[in-house]
PDB file of N, CA and C in Angstrom:
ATOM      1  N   UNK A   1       4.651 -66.142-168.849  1.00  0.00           N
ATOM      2  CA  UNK A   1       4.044 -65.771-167.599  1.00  0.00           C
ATOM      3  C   UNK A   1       5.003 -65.990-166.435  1.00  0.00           C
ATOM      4  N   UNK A   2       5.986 -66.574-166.767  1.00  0.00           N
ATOM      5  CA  UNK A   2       6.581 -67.543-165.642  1.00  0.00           C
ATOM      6  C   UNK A   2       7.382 -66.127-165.346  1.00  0.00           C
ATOM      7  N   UNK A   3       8.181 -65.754-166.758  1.00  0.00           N
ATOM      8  CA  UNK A   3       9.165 -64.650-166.390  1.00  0.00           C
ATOM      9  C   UNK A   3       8.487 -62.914-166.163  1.00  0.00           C
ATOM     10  N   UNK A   4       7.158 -63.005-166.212  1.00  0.00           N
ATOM     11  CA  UNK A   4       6.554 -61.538-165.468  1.00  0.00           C
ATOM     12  C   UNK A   4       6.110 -61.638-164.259  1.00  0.00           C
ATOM     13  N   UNK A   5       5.740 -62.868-164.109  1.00  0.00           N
ATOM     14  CA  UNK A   5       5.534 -63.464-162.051  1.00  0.00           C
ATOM     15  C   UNK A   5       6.643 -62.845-161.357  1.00  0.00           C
ATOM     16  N   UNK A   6       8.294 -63.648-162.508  1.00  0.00           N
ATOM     17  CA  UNK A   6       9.649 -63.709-162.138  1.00  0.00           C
ATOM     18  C   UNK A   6       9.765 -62.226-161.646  1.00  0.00           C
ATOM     19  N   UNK A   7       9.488 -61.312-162.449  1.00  0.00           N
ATOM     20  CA  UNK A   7      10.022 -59.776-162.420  1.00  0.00           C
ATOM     21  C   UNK A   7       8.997 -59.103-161.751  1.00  0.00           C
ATOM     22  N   UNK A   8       7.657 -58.811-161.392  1.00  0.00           N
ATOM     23  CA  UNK A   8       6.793 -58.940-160.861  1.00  0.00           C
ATOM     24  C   UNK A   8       7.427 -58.970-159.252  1.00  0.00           C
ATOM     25  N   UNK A   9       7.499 -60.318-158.881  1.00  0.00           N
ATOM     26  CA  UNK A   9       7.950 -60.529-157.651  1.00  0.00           C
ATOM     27  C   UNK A   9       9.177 -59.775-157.097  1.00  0.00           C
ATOM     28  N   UNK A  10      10.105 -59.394-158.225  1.00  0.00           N
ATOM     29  CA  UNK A  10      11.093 -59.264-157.666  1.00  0.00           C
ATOM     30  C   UNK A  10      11.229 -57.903-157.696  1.00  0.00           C
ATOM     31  N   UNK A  11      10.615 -57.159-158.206  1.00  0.00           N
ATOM     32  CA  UNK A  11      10.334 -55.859-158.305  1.00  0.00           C
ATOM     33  C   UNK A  11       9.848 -54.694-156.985  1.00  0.00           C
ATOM     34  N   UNK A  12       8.479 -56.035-156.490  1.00  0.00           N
ATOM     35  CA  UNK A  12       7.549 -56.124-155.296  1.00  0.00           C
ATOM     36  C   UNK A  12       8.330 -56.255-154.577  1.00  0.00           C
ATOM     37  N   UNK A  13       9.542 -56.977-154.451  1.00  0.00           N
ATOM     38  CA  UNK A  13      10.165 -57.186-152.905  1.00  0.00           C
ATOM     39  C   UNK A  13      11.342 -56.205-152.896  1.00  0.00           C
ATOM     40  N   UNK A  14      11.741 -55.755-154.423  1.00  0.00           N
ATOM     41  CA  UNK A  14      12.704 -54.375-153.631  1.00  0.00           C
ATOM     42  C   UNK A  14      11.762 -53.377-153.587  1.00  0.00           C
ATOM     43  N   UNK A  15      10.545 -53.072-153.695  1.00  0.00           N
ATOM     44  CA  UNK A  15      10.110 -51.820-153.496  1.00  0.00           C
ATOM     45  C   UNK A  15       9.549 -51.439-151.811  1.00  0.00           C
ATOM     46  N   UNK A  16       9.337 -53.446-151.494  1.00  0.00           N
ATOM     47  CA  UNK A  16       9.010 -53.742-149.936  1.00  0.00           C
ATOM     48  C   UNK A  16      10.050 -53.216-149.121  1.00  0.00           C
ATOM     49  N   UNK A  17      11.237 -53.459-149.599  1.00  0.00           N
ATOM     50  CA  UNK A  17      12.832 -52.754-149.082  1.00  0.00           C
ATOM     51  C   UNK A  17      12.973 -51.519-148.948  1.00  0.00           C
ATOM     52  N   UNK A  18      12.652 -50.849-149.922  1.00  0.00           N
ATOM     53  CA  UNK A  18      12.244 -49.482-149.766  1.00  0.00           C
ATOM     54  C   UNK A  18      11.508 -48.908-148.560  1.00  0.00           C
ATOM     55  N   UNK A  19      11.335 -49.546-147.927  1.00  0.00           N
ATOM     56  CA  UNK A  19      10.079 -48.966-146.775  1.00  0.00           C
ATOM     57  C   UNK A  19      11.617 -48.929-145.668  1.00  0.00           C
ATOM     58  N   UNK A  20      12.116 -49.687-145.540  1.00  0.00           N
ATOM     59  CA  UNK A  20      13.386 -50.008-144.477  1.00  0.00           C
ATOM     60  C   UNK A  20      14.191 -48.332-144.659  1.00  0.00           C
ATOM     61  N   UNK A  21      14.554 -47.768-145.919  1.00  0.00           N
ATOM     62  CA  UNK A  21      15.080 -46.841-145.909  1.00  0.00           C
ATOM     63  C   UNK A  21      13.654 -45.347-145.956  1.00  0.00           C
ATOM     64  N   UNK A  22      12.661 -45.644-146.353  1.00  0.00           N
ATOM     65  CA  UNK A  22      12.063 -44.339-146.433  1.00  0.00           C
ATOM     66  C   UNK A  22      11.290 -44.934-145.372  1.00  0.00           C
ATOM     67  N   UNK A  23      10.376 -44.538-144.309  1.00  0.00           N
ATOM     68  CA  UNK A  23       9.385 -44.806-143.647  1.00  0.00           C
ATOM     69  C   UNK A  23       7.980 -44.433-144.224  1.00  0.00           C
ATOM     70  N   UNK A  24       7.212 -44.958-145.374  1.00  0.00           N
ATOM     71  CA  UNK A  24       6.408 -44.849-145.673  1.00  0.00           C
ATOM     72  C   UNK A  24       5.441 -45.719-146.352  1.00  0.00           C
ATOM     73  N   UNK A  25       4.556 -45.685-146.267  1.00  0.00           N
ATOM     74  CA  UNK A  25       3.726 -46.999-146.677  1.00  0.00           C
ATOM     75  C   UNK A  25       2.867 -47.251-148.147  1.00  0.00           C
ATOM     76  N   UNK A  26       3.794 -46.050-148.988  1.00  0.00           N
ATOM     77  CA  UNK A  26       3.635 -45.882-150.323  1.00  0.00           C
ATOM     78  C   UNK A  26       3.915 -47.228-150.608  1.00  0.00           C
ATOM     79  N   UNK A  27       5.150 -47.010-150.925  1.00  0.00           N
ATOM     80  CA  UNK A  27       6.099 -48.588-151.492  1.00  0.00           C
ATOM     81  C   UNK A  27       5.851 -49.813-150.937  1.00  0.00           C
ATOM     82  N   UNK A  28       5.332 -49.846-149.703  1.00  0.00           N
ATOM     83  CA  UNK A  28       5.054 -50.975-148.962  1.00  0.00           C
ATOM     84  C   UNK A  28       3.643 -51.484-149.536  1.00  0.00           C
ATOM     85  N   UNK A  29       2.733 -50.844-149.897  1.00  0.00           N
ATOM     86  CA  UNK A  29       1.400 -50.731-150.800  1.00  0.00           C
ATOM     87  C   UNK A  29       1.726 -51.161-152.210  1.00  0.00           C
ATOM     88  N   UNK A  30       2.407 -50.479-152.708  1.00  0.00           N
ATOM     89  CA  UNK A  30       2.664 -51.013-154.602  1.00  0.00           C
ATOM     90  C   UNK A  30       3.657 -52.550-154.187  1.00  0.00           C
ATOM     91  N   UNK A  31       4.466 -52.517-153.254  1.00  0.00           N
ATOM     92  CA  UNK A  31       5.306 -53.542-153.254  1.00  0.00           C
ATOM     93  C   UNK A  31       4.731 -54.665-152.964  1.00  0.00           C
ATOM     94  N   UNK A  32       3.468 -54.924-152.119  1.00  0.00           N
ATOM     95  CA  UNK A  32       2.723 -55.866-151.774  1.00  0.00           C
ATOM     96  C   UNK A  32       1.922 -56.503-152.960  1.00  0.00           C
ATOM     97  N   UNK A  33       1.550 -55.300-153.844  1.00  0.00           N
ATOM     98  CA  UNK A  33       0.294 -55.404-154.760  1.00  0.00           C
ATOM     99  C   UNK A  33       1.519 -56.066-156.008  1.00  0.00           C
ATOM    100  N   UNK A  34       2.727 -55.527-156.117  1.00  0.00           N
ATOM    101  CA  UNK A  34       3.080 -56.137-157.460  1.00  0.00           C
ATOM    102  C   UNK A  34       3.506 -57.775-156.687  1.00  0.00           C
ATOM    103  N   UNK A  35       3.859 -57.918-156.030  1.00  0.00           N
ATOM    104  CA  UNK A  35       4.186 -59.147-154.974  1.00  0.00           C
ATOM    105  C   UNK A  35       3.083 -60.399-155.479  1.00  0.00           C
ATOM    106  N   UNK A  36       1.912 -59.824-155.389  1.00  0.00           N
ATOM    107  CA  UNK A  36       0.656 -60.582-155.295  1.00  0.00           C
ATOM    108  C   UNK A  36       0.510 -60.755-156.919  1.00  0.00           C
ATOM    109  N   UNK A  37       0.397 -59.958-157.231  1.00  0.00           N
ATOM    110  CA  UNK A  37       0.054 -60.057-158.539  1.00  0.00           C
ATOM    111  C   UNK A  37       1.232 -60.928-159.391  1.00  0.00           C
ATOM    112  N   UNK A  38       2.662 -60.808-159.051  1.00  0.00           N
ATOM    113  CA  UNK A  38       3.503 -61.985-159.594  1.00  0.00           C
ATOM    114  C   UNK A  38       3.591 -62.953-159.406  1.00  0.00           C
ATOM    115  N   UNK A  39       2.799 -63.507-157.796  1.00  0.00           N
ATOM    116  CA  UNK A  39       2.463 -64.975-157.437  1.00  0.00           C
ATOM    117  C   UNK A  39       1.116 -65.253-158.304  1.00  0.00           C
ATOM    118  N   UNK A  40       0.209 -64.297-158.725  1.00  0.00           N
ATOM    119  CA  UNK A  40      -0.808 -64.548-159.515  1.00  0.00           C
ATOM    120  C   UNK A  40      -0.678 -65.125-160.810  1.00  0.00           C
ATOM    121  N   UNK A  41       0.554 -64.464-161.425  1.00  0.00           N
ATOM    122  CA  UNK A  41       1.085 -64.682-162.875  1.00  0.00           C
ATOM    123  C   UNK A  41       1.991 -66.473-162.392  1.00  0.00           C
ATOM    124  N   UNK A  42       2.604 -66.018-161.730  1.00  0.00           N
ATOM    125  CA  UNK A  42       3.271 -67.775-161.916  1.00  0.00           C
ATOM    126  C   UNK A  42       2.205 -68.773-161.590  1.00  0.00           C
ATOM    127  N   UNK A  43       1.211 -68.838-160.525  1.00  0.00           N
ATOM    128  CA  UNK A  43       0.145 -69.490-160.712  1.00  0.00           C
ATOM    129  C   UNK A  43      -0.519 -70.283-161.570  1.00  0.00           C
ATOM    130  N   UNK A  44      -0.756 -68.349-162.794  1.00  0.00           N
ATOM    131  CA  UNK A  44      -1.678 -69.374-164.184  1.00  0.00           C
ATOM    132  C   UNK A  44      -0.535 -70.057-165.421  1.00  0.00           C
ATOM    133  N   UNK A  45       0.467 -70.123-165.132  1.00  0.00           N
ATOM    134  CA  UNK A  45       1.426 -70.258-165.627  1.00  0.00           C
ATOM    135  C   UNK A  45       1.463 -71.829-166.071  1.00  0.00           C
ATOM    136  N   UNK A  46       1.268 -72.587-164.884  1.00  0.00           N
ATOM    137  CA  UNK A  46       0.538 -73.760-165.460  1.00  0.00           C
ATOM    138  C   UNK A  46      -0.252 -74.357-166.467  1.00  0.00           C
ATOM    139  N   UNK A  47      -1.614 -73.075-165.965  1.00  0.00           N
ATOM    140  CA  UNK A  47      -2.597 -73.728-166.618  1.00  0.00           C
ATOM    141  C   UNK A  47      -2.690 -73.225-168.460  1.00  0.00           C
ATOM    142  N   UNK A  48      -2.091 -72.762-168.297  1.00  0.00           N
ATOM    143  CA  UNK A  48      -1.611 -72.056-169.978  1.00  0.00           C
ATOM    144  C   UNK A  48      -1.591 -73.207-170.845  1.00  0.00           C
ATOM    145  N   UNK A  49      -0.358 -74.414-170.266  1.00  0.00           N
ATOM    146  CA  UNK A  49       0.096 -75.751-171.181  1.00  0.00           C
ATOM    147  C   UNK A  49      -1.136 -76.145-171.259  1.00  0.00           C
ATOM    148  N   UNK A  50      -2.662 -76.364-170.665  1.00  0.00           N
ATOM    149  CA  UNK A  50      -3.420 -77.052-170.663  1.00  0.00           C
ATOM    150  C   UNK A  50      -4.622 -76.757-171.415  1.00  0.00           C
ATOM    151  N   UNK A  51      -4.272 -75.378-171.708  1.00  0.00           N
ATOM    152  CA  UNK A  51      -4.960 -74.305-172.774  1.00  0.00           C
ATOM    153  C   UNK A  51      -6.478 -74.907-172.854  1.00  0.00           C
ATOM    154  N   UNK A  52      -6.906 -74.191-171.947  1.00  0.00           N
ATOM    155  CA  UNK A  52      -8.248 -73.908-171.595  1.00  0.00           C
ATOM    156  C   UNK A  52      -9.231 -73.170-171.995  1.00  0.00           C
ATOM    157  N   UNK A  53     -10.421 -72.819-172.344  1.00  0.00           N
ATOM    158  CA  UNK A  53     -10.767 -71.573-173.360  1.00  0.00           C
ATOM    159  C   UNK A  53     -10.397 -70.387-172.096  1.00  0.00           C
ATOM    160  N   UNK A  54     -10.604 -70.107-170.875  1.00  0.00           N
ATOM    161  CA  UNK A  54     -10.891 -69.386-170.385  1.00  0.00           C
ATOM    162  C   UNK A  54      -9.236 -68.435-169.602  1.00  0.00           C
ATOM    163  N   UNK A  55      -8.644 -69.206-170.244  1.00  0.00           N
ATOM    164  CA  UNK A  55      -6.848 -68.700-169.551  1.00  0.00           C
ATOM    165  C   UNK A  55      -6.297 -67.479-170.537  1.00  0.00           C
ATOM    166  N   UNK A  56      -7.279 -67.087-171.133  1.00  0.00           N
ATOM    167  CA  UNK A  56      -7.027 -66.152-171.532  1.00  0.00           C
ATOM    168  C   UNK A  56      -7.650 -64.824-170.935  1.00  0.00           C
ATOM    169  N   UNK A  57      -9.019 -65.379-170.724  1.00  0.00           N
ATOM    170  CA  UNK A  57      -9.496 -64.333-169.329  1.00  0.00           C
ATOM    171  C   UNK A  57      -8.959 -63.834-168.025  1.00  0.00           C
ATOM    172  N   UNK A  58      -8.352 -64.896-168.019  1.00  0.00           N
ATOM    173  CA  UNK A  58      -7.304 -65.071-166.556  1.00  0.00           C
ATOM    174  C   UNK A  58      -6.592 -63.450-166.888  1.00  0.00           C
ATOM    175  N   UNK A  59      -5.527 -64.372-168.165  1.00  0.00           N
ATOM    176  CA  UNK A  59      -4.055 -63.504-168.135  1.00  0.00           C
ATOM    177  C   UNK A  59      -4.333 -61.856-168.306  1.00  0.00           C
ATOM    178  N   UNK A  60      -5.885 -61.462-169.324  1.00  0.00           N
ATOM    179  CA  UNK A  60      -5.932 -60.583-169.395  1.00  0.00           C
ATOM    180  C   UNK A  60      -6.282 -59.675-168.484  1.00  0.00           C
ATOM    181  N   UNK A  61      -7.459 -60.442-167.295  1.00  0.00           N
ATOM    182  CA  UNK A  61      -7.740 -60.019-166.420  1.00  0.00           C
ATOM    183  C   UNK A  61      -6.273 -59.737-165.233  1.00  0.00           C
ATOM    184  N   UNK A  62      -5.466 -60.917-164.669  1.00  0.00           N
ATOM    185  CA  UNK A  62      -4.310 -59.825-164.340  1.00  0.00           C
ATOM    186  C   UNK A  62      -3.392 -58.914-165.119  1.00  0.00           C
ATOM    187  N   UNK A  63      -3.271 -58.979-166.583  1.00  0.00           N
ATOM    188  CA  UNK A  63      -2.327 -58.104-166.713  1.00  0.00           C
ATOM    189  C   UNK A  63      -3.406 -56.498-167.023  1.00  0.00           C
ATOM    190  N   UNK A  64      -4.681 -56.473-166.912  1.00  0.00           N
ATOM    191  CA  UNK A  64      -5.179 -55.485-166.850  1.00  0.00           C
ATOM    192  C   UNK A  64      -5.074 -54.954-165.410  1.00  0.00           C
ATOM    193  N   UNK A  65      -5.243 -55.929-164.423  1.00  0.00           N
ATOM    194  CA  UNK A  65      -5.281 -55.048-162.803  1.00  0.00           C
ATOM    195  C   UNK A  65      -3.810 -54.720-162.291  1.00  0.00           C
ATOM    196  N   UNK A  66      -2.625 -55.103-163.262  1.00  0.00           N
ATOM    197  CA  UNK A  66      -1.396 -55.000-163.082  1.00  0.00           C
ATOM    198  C   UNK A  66      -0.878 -53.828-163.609  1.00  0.00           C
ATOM    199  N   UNK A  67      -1.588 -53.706-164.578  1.00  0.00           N
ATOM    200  CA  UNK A  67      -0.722 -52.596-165.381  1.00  0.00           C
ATOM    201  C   UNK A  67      -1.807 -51.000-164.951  1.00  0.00           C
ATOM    202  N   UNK A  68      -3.074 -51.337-164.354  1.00  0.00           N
ATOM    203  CA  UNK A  68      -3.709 -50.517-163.669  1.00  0.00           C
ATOM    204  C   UNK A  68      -3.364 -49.841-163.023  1.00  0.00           C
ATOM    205  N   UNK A  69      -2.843 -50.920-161.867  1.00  0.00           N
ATOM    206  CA  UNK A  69      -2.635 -50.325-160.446  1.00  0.00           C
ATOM    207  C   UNK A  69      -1.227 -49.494-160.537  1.00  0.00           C
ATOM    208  N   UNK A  70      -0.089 -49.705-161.687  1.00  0.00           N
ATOM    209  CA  UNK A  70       0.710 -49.444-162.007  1.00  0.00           C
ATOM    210  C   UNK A  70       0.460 -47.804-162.226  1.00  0.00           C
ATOM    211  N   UNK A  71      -0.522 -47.886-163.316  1.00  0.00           N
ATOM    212  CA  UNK A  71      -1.015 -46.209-163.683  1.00  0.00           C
ATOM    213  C   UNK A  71      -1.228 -45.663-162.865  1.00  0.00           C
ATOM    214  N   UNK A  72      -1.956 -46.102-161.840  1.00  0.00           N
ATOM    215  CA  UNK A  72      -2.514 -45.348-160.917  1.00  0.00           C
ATOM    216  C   UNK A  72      -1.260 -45.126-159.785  1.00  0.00           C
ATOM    217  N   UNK A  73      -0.450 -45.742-159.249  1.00  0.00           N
ATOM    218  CA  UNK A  73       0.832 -45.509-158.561  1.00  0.00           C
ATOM    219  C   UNK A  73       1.915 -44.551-158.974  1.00  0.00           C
ATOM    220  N   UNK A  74       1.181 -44.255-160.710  1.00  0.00           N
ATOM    221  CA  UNK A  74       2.440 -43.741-161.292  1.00  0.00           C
ATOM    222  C   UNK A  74       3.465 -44.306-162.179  1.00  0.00           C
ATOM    223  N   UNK A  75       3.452 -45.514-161.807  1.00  0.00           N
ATOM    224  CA  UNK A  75       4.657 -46.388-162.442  1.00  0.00           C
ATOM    225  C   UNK A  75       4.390 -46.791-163.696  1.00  0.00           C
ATOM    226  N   UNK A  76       4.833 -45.591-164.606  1.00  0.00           N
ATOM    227  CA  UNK A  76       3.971 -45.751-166.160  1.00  0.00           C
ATOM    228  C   UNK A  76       5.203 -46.760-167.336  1.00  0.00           C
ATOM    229  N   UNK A  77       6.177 -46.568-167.141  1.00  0.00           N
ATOM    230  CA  UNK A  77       7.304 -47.375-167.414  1.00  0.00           C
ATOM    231  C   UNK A  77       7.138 -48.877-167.295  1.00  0.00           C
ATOM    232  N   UNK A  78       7.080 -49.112-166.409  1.00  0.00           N
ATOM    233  CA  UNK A  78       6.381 -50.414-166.172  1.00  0.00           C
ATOM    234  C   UNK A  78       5.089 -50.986-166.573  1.00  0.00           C
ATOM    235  N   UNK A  79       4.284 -50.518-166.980  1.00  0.00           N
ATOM    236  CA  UNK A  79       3.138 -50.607-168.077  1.00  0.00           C
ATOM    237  C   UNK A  79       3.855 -51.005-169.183  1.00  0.00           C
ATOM    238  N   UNK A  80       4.920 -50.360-170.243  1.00  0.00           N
ATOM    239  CA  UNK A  80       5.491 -49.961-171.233  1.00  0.00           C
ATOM    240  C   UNK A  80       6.107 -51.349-171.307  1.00  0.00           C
ATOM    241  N   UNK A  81       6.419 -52.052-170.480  1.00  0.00           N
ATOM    242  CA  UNK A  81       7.569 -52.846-170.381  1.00  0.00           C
ATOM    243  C   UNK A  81       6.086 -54.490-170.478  1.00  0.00           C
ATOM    244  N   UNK A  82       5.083 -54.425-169.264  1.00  0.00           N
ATOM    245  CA  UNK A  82       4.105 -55.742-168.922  1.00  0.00           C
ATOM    246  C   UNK A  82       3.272 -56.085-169.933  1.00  0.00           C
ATOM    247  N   UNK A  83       2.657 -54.321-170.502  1.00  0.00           N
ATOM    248  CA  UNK A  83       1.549 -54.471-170.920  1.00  0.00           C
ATOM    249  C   UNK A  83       1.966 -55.910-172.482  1.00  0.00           C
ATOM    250  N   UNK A  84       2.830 -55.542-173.052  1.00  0.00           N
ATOM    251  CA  UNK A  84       3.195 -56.083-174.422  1.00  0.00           C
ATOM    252  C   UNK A  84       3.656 -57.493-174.255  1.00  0.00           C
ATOM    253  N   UNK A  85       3.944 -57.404-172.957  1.00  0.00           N
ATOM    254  CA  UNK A  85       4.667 -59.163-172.500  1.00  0.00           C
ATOM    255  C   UNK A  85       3.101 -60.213-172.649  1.00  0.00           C
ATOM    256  N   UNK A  86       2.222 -59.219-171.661  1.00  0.00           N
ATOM    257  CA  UNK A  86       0.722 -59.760-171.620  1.00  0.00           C
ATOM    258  C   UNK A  86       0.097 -60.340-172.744  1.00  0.00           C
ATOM    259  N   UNK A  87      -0.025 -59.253-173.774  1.00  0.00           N
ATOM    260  CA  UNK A  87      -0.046 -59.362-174.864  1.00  0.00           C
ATOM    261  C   UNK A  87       0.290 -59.999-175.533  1.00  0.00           C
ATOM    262  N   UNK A  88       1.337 -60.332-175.574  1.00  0.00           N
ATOM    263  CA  UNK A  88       2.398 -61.866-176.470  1.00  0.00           C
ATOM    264  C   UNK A  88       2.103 -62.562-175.874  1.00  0.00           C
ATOM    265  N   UNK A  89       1.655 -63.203-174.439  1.00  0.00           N
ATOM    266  CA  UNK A  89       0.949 -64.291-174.440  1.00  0.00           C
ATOM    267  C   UNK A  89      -0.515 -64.859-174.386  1.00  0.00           C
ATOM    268  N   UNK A  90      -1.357 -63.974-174.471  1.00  0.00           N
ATOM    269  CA  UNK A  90      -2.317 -64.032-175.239  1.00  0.00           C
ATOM    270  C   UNK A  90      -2.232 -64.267-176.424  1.00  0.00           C
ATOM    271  N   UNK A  91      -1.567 -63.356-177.400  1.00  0.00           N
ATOM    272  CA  UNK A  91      -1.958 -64.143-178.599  1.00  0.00           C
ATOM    273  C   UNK A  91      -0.966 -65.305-179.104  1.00  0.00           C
ATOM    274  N   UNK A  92       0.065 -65.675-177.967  1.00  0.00           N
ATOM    275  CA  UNK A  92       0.585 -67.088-178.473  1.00  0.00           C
ATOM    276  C   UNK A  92      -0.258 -67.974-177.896  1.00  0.00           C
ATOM    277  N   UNK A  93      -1.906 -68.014-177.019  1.00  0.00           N
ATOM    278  CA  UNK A  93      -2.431 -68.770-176.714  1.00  0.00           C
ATOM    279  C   UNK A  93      -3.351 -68.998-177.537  1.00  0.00           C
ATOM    280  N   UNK A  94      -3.447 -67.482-178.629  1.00  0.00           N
ATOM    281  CA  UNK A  94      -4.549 -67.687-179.106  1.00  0.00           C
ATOM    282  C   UNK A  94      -4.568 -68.542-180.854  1.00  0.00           C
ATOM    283  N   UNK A  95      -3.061 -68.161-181.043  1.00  0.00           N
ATOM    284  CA  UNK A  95      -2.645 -68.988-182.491  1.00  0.00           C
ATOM    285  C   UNK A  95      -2.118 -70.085-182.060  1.00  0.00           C
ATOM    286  N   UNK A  96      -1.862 -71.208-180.670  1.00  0.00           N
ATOM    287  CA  UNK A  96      -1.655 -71.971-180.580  1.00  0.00           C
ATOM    288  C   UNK A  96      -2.977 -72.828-180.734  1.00  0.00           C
ATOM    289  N   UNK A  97      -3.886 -72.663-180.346  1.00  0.00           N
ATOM    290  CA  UNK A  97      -5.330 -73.014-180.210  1.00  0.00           C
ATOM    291  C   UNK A  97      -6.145 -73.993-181.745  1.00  0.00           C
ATOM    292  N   UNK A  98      -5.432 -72.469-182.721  1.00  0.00           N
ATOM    293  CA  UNK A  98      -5.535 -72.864-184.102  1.00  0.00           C
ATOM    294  C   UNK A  98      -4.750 -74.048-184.663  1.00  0.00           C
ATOM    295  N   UNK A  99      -3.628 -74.307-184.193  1.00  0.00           N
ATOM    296  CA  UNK A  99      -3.024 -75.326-185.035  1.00  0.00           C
ATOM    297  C   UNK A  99      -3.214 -76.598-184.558  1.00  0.00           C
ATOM    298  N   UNK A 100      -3.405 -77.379-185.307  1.00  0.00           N
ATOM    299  CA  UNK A 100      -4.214 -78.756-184.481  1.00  0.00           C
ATOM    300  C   UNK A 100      -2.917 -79.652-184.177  1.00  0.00           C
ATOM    301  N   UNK A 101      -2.851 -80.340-183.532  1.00  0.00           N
ATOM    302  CA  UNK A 101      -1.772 -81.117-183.694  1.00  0.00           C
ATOM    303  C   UNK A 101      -1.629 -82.818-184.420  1.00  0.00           C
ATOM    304  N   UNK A 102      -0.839 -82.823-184.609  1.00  0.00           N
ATOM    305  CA  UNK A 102      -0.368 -83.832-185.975  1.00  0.00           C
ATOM    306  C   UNK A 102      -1.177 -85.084-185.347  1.00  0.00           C
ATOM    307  N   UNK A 103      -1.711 -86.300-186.520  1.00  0.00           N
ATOM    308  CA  UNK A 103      -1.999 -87.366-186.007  1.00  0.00           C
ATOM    309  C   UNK A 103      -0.971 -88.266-186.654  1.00  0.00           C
ATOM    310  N   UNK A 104      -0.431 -89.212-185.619  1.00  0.00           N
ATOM    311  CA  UNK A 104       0.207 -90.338-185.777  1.00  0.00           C
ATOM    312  C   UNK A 104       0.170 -91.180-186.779  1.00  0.00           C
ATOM    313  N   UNK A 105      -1.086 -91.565-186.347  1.00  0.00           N
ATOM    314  CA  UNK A 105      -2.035 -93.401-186.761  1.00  0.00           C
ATOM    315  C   UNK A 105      -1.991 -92.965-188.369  1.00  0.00           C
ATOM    316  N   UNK A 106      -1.356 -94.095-188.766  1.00  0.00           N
ATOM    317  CA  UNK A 106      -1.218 -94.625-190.555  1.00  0.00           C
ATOM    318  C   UNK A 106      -2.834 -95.320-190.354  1.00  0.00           C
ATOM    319  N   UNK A 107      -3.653 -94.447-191.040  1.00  0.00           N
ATOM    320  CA  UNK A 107      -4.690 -95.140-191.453  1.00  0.00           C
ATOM    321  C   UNK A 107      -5.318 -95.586-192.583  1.00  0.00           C
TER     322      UNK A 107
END
């Protein structure tokens, strides 16, 4: 999560740049929205280690309004690239869940 926040953000702020050379408030719109949405992803990024039942709702819920707003902007490439990242961490949350972890104590 840490590294789609990472790309996410940084994506959002050259497309914010884009407005400096085109005058239009296309890019300034997707650039804000992927902006937000990569401070969203580093956010739950945390709460992942703490594996919660519900951080999976989270991740799916942004990488569904991410890769949405993406379709809908056009930016279908970028779907191609999030959607599967999303995906791999969901289900490394979800086979981590399963494995219990080791007990110590010689009993």
């Amino acid at each position: 999560m840490v590294l789609a926040g990472a790309i996410q953000i940084y994506s959002g702020y050259q497309l914010y740049q884009m407005t400096i050379i085109f005058s239009d408030s296309f890019f300034l719109i997707v650039g804000t929205l992927w902006v937000i949405f990569g401070l969203l992803s580093l956010c739950t990024s945390p709460i992942i280690w703490q594996q919660k039942s519900w951080v999976t709702k989270i991740i799916a819920g942004i990488g569904v309004a991410f890769c949405g707003t993406s379709v809908i902007f056009g930016y279908y490439l970028v779907v191609v690239f999030f959607a599967p990242l999303y995906w791999a961490v969901i289900d490394y949350i979800r086979t981590s869940r399963e494995i219990q972890p080791l007990d110590w104590h010689d009993n």
